[in-house]
C-alpha atoms as a PDB file:
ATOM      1  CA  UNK A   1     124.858  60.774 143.219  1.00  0.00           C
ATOM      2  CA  UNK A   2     124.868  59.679 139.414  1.00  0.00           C
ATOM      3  CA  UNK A   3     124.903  56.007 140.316  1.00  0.00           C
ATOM      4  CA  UNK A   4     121.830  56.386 142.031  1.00  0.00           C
ATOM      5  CA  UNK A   5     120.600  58.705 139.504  1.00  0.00           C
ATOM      6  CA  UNK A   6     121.486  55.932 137.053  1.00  0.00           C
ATOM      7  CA  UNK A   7     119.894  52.982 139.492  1.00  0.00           C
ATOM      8  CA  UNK A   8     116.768  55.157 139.463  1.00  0.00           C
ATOM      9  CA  UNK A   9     116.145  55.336 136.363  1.00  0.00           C
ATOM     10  CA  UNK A  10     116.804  51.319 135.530  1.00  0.00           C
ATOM     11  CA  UNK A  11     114.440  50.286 138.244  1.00  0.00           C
ATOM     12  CA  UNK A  12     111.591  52.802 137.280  1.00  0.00           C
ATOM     13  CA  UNK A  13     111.950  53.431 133.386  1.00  0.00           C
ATOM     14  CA  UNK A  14     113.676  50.006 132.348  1.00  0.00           C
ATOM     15  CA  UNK A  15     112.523  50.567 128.704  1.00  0.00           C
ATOM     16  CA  UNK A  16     115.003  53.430 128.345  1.00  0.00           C
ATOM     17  CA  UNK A  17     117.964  51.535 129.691  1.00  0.00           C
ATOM     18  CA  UNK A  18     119.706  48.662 127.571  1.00  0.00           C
ATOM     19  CA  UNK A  19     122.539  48.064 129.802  1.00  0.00           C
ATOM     20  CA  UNK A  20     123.142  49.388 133.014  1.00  0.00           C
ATOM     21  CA  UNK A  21     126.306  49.326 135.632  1.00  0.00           C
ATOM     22  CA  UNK A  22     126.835  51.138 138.777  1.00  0.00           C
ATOM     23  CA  UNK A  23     129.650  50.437 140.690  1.00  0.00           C
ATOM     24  CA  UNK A  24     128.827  52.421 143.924  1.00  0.00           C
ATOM     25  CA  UNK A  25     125.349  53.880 144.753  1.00  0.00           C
ATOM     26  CA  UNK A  26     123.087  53.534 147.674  1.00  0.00           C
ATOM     27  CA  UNK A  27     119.728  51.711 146.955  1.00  0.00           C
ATOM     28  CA  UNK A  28     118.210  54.678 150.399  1.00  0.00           C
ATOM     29  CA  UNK A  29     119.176  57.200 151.252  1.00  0.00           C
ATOM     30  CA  UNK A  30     120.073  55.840 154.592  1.00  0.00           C
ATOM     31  CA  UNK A  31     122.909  53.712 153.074  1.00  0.00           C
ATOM     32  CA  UNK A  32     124.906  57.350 152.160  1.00  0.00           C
ATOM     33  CA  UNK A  33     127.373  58.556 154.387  1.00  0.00           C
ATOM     34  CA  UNK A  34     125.747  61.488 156.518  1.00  0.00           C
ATOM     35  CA  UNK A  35     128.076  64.398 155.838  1.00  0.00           C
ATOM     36  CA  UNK A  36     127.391  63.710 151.888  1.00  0.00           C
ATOM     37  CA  UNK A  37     123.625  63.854 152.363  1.00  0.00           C
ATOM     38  CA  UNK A  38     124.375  67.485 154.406  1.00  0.00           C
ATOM     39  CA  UNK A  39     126.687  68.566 151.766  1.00  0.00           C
ATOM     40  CA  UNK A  40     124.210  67.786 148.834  1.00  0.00           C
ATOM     41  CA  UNK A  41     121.497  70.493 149.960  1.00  0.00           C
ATOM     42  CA  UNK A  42     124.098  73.159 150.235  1.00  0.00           C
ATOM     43  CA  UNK A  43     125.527  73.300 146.461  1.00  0.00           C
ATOM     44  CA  UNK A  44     125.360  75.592 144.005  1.00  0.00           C
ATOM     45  CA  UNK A  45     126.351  75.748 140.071  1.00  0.00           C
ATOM     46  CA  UNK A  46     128.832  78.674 141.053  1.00  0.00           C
ATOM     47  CA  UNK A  47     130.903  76.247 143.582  1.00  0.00           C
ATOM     48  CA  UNK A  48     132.513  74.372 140.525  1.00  0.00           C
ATOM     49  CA  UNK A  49     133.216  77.573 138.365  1.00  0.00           C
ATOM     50  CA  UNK A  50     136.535  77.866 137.541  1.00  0.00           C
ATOM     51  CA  UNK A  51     137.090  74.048 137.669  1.00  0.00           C
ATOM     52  CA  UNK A  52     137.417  71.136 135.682  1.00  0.00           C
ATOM     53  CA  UNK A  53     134.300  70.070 136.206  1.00  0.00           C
ATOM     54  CA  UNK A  54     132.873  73.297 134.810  1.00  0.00           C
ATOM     55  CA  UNK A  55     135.069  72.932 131.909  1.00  0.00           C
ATOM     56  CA  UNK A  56     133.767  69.372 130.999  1.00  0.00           C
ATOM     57  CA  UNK A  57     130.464  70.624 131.218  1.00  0.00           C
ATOM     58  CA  UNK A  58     130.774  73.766 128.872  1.00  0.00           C
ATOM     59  CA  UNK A  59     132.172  71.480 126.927  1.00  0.00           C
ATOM     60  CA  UNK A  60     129.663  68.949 126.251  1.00  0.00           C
ATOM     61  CA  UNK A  61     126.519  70.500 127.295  1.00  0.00           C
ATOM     62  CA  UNK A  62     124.081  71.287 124.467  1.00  0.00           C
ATOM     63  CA  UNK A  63     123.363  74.371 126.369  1.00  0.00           C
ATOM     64  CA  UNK A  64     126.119  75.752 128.528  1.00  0.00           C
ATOM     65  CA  UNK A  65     124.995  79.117 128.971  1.00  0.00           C
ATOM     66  CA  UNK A  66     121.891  77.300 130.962  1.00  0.00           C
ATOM     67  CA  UNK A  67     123.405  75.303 133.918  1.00  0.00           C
ATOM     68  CA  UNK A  68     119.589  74.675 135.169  1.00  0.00           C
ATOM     69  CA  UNK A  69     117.855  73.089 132.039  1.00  0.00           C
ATOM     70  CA  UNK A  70     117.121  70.253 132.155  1.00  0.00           C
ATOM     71  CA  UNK A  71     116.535  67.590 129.615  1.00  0.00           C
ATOM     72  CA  UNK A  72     114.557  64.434 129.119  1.00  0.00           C
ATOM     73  CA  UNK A  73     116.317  61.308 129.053  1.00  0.00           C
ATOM     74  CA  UNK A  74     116.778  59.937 125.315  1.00  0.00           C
ATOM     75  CA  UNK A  75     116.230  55.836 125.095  1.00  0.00           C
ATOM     76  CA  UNK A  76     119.503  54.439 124.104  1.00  0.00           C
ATOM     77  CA  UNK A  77     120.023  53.825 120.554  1.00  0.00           C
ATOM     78  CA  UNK A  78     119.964  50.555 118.456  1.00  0.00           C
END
């Protein structure tokens, strides 16, 4: 899901990305594997508590205590 994330924004904001590699991502939705596309609509921020995913994301998120904010995406540096 981030590689297309990724792929998204390149093709429709291409003055925010400088450089830009995605080594698996599916151009439609079609091209994902169906049981992925089902799973995606079911999860939650509470599935990864307690894992290392939550961990990494505590531990870099500007605002941990808000798993829903969202923030705009900064145009890479010089």
């Amino acid at each position: 899901m981030g590689g297309a994330t990724a792929l998204h924004l390149g093709i429709k904001h291409p003055e925010l990305v400088r450089k830009l590699i995605v080594p698996s991502a599916s151009f439609h939705p079609d091209g994902g594997r169906k049981e992925n596309r089902e799973a995606v609509g079911s999860l939650t921020a509470e599935m990864i508590a307690g894992t290392p995913m939550e961990h990494e994301y505590r531990a870099k998120s500007p605002h941990p205590s808000t798993p829903t904010r969202r923030r705009r995406a900064e145009p890479p540096g010089p």
